[in-house]
Protein backbone atom coordinates (compact mmCIF):
# COMPACT_ATOMS: atom_id res chain seq x y z
CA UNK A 1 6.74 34.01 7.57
CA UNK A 2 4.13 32.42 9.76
CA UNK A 3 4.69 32.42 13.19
CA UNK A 4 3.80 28.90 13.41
CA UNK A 5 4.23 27.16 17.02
CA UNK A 6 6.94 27.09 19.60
CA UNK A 7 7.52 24.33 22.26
CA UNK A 8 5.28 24.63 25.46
CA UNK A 9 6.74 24.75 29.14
CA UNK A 10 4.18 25.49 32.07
CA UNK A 11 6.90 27.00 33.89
CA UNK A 12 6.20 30.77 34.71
CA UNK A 13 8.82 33.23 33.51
CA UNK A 14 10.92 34.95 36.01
CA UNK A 15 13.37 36.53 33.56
CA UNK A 16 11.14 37.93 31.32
CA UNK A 17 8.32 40.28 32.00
CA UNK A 18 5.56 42.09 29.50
CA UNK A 19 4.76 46.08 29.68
CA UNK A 20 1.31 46.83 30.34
CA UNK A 21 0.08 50.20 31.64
CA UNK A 22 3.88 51.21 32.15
CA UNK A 23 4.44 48.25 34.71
CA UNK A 24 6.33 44.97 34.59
CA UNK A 25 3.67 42.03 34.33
CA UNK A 26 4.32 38.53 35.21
CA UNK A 27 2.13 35.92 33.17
CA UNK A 28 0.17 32.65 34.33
CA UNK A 29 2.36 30.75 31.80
CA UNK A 30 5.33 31.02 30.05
CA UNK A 31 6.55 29.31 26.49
CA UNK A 32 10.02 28.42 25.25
CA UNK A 33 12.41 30.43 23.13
CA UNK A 34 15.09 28.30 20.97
CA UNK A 35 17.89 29.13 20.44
CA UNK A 36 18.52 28.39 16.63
CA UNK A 37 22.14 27.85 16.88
CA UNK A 38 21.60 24.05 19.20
CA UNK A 39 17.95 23.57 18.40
CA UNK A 40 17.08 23.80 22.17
CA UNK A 41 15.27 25.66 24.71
CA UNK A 42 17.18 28.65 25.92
CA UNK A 43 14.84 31.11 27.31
CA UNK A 44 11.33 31.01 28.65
CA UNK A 45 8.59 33.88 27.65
CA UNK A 46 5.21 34.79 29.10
CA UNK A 47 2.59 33.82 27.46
CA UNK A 48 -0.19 36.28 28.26
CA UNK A 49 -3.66 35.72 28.90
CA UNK A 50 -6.67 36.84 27.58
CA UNK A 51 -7.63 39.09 30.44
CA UNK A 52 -4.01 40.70 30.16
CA UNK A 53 -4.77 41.20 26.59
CA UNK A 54 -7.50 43.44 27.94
CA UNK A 55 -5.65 45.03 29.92
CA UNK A 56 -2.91 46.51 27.14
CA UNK A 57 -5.55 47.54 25.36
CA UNK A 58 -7.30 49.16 28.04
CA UNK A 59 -3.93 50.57 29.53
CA UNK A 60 -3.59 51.95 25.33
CA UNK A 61 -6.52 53.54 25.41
CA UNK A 62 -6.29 55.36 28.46
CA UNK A 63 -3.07 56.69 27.54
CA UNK A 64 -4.10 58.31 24.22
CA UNK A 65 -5.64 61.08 25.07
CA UNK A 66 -3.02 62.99 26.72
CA UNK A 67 -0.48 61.61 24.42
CA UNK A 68 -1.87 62.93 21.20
CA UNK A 69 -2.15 66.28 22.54
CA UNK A 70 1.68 67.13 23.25
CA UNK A 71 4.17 66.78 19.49
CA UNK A 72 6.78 68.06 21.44
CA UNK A 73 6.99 65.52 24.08
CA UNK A 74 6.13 62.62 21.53
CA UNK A 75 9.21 63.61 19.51
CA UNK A 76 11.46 64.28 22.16
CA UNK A 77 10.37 60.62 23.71
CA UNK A 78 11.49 59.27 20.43
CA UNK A 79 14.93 60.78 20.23
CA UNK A 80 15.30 59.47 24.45
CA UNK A 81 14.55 55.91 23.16
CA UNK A 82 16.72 55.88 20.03
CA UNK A 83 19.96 57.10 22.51
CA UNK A 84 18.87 54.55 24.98
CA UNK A 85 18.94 51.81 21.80
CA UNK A 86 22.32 53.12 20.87
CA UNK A 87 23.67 52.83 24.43
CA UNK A 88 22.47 49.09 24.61
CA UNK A 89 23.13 47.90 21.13
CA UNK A 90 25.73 45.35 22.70
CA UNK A 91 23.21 44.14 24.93
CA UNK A 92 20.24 43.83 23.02
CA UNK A 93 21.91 42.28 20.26
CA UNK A 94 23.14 39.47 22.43
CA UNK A 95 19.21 39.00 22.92
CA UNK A 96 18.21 38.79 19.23
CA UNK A 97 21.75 36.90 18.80
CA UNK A 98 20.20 34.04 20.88
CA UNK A 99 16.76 34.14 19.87
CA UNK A 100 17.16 34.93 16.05
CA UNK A 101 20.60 33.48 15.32
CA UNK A 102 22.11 36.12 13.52
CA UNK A 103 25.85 37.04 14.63
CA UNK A 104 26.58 38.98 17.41
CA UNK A 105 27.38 42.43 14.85
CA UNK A 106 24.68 42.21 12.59
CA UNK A 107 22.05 41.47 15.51
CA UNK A 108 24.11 44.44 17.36
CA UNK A 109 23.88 46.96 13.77
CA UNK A 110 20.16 45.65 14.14
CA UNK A 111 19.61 47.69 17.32
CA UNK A 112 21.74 50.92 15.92
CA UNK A 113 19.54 51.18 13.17
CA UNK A 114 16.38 50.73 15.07
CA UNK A 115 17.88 53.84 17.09
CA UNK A 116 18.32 55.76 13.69
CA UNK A 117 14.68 54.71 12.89
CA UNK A 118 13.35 56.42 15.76
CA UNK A 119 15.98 59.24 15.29
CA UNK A 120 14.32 59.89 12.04
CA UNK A 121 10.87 60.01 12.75
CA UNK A 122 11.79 62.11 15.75
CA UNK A 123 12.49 64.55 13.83
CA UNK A 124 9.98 64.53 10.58
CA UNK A 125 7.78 67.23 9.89
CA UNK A 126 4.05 66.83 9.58
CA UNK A 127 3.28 70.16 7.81
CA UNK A 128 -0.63 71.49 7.61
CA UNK A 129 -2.03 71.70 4.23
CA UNK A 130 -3.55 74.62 3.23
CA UNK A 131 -5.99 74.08 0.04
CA UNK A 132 -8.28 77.19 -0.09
CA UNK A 133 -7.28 80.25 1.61
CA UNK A 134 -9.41 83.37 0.09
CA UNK A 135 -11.66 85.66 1.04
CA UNK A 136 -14.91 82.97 1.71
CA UNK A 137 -12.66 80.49 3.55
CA UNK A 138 -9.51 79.16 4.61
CA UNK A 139 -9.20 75.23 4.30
CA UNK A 140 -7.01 73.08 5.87
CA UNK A 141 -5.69 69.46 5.42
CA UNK A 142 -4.54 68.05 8.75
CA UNK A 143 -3.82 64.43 10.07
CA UNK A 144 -5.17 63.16 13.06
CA UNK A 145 -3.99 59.93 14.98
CA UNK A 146 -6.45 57.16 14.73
CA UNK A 147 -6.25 55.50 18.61
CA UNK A 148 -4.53 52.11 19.41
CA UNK A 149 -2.33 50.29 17.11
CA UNK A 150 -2.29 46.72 16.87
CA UNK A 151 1.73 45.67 15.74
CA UNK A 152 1.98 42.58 15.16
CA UNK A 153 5.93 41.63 13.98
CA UNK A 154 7.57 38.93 12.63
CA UNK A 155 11.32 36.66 13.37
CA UNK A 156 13.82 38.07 11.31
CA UNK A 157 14.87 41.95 12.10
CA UNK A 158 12.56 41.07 15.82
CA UNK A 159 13.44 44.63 16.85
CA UNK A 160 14.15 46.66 13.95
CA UNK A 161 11.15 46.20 12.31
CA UNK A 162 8.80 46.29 15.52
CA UNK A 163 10.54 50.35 15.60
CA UNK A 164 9.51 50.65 11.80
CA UNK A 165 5.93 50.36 13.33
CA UNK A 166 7.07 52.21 16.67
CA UNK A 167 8.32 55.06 15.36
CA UNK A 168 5.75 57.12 12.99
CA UNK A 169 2.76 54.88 14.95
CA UNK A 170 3.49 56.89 18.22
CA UNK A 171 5.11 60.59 16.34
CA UNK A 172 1.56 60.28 14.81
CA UNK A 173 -0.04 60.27 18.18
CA UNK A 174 -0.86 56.54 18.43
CA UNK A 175 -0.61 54.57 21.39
CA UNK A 176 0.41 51.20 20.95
CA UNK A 177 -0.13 46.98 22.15
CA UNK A 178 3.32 45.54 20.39
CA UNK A 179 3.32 41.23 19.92
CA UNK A 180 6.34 39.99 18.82
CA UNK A 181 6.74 36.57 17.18
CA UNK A 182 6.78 33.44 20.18
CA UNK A 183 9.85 32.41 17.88
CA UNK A 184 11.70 35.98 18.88
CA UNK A 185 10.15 37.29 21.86
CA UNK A 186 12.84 38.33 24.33
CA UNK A 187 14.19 41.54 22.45
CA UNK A 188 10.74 43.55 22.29
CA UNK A 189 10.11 42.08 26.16
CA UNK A 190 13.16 44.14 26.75
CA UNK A 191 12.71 47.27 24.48
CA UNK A 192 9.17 47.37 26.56
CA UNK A 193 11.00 47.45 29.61
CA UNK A 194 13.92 49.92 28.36
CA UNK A 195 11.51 52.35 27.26
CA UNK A 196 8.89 52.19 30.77
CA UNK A 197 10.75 55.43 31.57
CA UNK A 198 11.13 57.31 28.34
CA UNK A 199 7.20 56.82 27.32
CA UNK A 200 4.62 57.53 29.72
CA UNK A 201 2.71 54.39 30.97
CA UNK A 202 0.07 53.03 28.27
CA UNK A 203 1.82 54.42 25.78
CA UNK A 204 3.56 51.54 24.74
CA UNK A 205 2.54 48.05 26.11
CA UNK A 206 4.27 44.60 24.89
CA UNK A 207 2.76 41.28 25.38
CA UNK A 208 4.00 38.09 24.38
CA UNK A 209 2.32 34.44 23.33
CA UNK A 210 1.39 32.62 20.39
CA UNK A 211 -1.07 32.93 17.48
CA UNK A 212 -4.20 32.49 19.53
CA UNK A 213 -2.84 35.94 21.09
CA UNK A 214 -2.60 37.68 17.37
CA UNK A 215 -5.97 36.22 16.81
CA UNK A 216 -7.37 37.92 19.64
CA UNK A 217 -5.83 41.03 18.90
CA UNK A 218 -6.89 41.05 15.03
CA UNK A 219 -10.43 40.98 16.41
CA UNK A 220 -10.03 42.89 19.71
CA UNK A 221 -12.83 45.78 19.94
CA UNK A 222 -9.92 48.46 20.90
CA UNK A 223 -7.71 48.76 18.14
CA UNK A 224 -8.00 51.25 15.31
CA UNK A 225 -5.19 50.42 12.90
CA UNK A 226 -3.51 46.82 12.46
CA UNK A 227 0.08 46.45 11.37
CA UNK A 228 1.15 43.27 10.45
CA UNK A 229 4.46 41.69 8.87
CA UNK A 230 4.55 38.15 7.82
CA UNK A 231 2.72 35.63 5.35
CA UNK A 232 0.31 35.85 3.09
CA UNK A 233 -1.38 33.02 4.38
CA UNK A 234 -1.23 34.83 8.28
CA UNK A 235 -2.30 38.69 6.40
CA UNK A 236 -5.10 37.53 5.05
CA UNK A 237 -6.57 36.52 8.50
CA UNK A 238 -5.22 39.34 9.94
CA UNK A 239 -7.37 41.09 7.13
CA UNK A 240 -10.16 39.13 7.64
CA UNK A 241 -10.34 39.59 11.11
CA UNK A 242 -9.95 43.16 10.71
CA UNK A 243 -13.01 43.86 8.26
CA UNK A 244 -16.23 43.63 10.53
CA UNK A 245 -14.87 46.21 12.33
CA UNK A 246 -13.41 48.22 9.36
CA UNK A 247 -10.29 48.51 11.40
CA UNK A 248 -7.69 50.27 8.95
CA UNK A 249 -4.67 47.64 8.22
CA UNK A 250 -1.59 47.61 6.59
CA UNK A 251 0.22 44.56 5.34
CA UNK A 252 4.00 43.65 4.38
CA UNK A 253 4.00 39.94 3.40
CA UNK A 254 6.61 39.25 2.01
CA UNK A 255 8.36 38.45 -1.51
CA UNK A 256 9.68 36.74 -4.49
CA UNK A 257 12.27 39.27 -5.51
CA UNK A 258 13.52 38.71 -9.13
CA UNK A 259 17.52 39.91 -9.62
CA UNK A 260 17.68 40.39 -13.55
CA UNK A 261 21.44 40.45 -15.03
CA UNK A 262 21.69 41.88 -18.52
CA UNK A 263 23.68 40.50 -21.22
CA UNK A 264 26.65 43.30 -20.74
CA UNK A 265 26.97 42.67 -17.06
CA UNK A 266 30.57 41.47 -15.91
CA UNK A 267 29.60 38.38 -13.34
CA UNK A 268 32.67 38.76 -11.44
CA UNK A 269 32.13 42.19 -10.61
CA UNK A 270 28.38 41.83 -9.36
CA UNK A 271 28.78 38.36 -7.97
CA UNK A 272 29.14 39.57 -4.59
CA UNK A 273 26.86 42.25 -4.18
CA UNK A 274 24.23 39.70 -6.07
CA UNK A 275 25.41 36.94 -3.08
CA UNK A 276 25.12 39.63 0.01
CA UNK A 277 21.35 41.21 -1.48
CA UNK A 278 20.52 37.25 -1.63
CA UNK A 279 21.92 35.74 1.64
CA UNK A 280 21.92 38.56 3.86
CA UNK A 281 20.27 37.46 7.49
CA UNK A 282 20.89 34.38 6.27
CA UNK A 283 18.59 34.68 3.49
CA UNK A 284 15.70 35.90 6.05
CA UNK A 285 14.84 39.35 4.44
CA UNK A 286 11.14 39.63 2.79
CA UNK A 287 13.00 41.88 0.29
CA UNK A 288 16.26 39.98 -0.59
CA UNK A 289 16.88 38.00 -4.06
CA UNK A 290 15.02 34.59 -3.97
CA UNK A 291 15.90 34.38 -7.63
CA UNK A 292 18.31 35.23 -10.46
CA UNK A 293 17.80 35.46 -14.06
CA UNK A 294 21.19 35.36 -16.23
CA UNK A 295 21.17 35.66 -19.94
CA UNK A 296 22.48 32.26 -21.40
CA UNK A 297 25.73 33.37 -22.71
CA UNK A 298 26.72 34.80 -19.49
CA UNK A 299 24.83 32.02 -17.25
CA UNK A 300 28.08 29.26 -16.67
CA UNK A 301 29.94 32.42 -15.53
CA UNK A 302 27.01 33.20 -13.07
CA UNK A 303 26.67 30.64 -11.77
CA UNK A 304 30.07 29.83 -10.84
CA UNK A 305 31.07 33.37 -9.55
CA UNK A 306 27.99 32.93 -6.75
CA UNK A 307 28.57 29.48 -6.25
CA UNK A 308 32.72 30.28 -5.29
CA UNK A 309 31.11 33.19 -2.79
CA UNK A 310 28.96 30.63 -1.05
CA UNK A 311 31.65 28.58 -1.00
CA UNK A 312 33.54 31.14 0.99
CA UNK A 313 30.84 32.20 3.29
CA UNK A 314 31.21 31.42 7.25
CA UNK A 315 28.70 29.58 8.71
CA UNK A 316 28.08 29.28 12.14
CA UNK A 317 26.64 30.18 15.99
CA UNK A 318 26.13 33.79 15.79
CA UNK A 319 28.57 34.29 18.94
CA UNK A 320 31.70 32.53 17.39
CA UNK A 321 34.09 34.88 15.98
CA UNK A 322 34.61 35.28 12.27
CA UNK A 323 30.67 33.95 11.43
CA UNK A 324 29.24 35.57 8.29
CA UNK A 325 26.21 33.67 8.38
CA UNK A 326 23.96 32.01 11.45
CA UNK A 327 21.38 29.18 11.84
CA UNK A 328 18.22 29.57 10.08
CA UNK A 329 15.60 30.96 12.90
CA UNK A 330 13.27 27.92 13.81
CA UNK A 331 12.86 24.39 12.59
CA UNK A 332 9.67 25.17 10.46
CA UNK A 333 11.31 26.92 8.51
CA UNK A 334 14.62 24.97 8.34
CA UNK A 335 12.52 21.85 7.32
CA UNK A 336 10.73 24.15 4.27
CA UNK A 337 14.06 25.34 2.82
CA UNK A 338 15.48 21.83 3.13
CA UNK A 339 12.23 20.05 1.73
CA UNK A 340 12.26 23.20 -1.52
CA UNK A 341 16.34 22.29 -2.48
CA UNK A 342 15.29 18.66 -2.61
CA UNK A 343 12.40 19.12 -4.28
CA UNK A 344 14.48 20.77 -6.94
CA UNK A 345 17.46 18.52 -6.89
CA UNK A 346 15.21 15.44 -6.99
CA UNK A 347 13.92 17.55 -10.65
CA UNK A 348 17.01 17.80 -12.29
CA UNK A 349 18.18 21.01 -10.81
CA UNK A 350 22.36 20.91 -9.67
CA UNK A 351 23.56 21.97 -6.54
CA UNK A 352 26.56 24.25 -7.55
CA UNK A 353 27.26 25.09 -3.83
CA UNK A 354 25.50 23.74 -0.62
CA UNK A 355 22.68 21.83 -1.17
CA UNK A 356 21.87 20.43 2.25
CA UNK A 357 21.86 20.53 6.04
CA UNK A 358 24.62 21.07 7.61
CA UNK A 359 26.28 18.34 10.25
CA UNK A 360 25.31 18.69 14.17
CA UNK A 361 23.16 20.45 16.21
CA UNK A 362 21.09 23.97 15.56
CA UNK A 363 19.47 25.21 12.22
CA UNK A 364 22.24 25.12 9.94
CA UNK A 365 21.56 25.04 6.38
CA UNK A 366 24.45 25.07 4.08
CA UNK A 367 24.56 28.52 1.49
CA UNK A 368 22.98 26.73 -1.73
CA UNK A 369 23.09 27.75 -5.49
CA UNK A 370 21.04 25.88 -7.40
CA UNK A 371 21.52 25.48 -11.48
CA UNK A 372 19.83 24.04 -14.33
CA UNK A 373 16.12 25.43 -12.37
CA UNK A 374 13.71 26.62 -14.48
CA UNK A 375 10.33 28.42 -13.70
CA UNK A 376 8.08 25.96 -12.49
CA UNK A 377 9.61 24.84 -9.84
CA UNK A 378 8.67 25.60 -5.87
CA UNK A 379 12.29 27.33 -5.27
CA UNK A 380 11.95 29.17 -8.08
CA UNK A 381 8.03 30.38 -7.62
CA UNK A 382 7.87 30.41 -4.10
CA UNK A 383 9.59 32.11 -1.40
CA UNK A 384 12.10 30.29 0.20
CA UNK A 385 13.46 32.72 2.96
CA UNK A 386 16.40 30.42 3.86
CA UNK A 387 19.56 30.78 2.35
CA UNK A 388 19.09 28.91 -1.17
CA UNK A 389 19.31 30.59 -4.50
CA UNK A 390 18.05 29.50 -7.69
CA UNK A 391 19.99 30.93 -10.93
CA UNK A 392 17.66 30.58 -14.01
CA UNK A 393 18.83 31.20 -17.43
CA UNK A 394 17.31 33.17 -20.26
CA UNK A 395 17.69 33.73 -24.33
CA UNK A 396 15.23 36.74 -24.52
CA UNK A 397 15.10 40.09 -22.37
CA UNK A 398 11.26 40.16 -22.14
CA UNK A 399 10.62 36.56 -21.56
CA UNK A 400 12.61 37.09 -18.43
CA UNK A 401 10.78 40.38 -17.56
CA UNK A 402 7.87 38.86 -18.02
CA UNK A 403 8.87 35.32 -15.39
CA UNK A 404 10.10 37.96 -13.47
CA UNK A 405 6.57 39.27 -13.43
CA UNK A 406 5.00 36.07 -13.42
CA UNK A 407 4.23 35.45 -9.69
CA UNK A 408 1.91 36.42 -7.15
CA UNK A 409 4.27 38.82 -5.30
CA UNK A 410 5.76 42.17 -6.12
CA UNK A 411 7.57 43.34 -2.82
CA UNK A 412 10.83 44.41 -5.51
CA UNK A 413 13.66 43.10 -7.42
CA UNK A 414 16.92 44.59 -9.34
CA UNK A 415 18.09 44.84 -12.64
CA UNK A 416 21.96 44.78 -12.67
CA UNK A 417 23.99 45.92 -16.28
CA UNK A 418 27.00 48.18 -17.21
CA UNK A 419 24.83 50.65 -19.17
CA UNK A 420 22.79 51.74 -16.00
CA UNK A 421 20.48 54.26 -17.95
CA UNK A 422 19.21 50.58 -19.94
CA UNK A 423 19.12 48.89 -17.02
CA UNK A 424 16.96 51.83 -15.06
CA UNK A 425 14.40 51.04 -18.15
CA UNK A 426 13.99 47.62 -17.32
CA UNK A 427 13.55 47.72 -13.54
CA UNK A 428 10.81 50.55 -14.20
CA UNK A 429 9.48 47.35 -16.01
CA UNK A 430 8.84 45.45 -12.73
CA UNK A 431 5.82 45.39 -10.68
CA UNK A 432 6.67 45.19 -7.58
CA UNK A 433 6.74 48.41 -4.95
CA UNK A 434 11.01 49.42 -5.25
CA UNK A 435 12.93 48.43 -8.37
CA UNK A 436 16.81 48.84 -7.63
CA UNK A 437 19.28 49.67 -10.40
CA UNK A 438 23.15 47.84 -9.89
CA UNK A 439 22.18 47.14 -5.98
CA UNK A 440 19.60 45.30 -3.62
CA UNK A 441 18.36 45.93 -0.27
CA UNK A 442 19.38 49.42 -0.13
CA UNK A 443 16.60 50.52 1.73
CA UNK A 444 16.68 53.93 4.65
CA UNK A 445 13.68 55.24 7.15
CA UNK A 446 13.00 58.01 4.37
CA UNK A 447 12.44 55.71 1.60
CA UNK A 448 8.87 54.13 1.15
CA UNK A 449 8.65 50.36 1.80
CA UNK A 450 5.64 47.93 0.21
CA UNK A 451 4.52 46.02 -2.01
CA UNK A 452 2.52 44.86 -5.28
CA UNK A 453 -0.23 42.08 -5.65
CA UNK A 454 0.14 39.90 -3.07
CA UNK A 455 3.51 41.39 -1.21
CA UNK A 456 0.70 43.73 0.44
CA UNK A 457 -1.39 46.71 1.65
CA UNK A 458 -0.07 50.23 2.49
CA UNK A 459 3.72 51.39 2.51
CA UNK A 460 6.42 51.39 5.56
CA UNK A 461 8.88 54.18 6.37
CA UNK A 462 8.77 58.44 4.92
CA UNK A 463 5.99 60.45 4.99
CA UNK A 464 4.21 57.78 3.75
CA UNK A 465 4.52 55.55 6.28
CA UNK A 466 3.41 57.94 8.69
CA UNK A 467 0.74 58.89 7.19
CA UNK A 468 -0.49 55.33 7.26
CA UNK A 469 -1.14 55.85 10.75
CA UNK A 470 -3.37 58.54 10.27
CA UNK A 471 -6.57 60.15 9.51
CA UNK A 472 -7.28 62.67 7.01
CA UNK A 473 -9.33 65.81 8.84
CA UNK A 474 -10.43 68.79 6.85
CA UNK A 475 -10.91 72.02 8.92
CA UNK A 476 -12.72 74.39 7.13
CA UNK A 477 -13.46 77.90 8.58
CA UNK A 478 -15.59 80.25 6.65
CA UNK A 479 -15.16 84.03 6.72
CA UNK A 480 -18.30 85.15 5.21
């Protein structure tokens, strides 16, 4: 989702401090961080300047020659700052608790498996390829690092998906300039600090502020490679601003994921797994269900089965005990998700479960199934990232492959059905980049992450990932 804005304070941070050129840096200015769970200021962040934006970029550039040159000391770097994540999993996931609003284990499991990201990549192999090796010549298929790597990340995993770009960005040989979102600042802040002495200085610099800083670093003159998660809306400036200078650019924005139940599936034994690959992170995953399609005959039993989980589900300030679910992360977003379940209740669609705000202070949003929705309705085309599911019935299998189809978006989606070898047919029906069988969300570093149409450009995580922060070089040496 869009960053959007944050509230202002011209108080100077003294808590918080960006990583430029390997050093702690102080900024002019400083912004407020919420925390979801009262609705209030919590935390102050820097808010860089221009001129410091210079300076990351500067202190990035610097830094990549000598860091390209030495694999081994890139790799073992990467396997120092995945132990140093799992020593301070606790810690940091207090951070993301209280900017992000998730509960104090899942923020915490965030940090652990940003440590197994890096663990990973640490230890892939970028193997030479050899194409022509005879007796004229002997041709080889290398990959080079491009330079400085604009991240840009987004609110919902703040840390673990600021390592998905980490990780293979710097194994490649990249240096990077890391911006978190101004809604969930204070984690990267800290992993920049963490990490000043595991990575040598310029290697990794973080800077924090709003979207005038992600403008200027779309169009900054230094950067080689953008990567960018968030909206379409924001990607498509981010593209934009990336195309006079043919800067290379890869974009995850985001999804409508369809969850398609065949007519043998037993409700009661999916309804759970269906609620969980729906309302995980509070419904704040780019890849999680937005929408269900149940076959007619099965759809009462559906509907009921997920409405009795959300029923169930704890709600609360990610640092009581017991909470399942937290706030939603910012008011923006709070006010779409409430203003899409009205819009559909006010068309005829039924609240099974939920269907509103929650009393007192904070983001709270109550876990919503909504019934009787139909295509053609916001919830049900859009993406609602807040944790309220539509549950649309259908008469015929290909209608609902092709409504399933039938948006802008193809991040992924599930098909879910006793007979799994069927079922495995119709999610190779989807268009969208990974079509799970009987799950959701299953997703590991190894395992290539991206999307179709509009969910967009270039793949996360394997090989592939890593190669997207690369150049093809051919070395070709002739023996004649």
């Amino acid at each position: 989702m869009s960053a959007g804005t944050v509230p202002e304070s011209r108080t100077a941070s003294e808590g918080h401090t960006m990583t430029i050129g390997g050093e702690a840096v102080h900024a002019p200015g400083a912004f407020g961080v919420v925390d979801p769970a009262t609705g209030e200021v919590a935390e102050h962040a820097p808010d860089a300047s221009r001129a410091q934006l210079d300076a990351a970029m500067a202190a990035a550039a610097a830094a990549y020659p000598a860091w390209r040159r030495d694999e081994a000391a890139r790799r073992e770097a990467l396997l120092a700052a995945a132990e140093i994540l799992f020593a301070r999993s606790a810690e940091l996931g207090r951070i993301i608790t209280l900017e992000q609003g998730k509960p104090l284990a899942d923020a915490a499991l965030e940090v652990v498996g940003a440590g197994v990201w890096l663990r990973y990549f640490a230890g892939l192999e970028t193997p030479t390829e050899v194409i022509q090796d005879d007796g004229a010549a002997r041709v080889e298929v290398v990959r080079r690092p491009m330079g400085v790597v604009a991240a840009i990340t987004p609110w919902n995993y703040p840390l673990l998906l600021a390592v998905w770009k980490l990780a293979p960005a710097l194994l490649a040989g990249n240096t990077m300039v890391l911006k978190p979102s101004p809604f969930t600042p204070l984690s990267s802040l800290r992993l920049g600090a963490l990490l000043r002495g595991v990575l040598p200085p310029g290697v990794l610099n973080v800077v924090s502020g709003g979207d005038e800083l992600g403008a200027w670093m779309t169009a900054h003159e230094v950067p080689r490679k953008i990567s960018f998660t968030g909206s379409v809306a924001t990607g498509r400036r981010v593209a934009a601003a990336a195309a006079p200078d043919l800067k290379r650019v890869t974009l995850e924005l985001g999804g409508n994921d369809p969850a398609i139940l065949l007519d043998d599936v037993d409700p009661a034994a999916v309804a759970a797994r269906l609620f969980r690959g729906a309302f995980q992170n509070n419904g704040q995953v780019c890849s999680a269900i937005k929408r269900v399609y149940a076959p007619a005959a099965r759809y009462a039993e559906v509907v009921d089965a997920l409405a009795e989980c959300a029923r169930a589900a704890r709600v609360g300030a990610g640092t009581a005990e017991g909470v399942q679910y937290g706030p939603i992360n910012n008011r923006p977003q709070y006010e779409r998700v409430g203003e899409l379940v009205a819009e559909a209740l006010a068309g005829g669609a039924r609240a099974a479960a939920g269907g509103g705000p929650m009393d007192g202070p904070g983001y709270f949003f109550e876990p919503t199934i909504l019934a009787d929705v139909t295509d053609g309705v916001r919830i049900v085309d859009e993406e609602q990232f807040g944790p309220a599911l539509p549950v649309v019935p259908y008469t015929d299998l290909d209608e609902a492959v092709a409504r399933a189809n039938g948006t802008h978006f193809g991040l992924s989606g599930s098909v879910w059905g006793t007979d799994a070898d069927r079922a495995a047919e119709v999610a190779a029906r989807l268009e969208c980049g990974t079509a799970w069988v009987n799950t959701h969300l299953a997703l590991s570093p190894s395992q290539p992450f991206g999307g179709h149409k509009w969910s967009g450009v270039g793949v996360e995580n394997g090989p592939w990932g890593l190669h997207g922060f690369t150049e093809l070089q051919v070395i070709h040496r002739s023996k004649l």
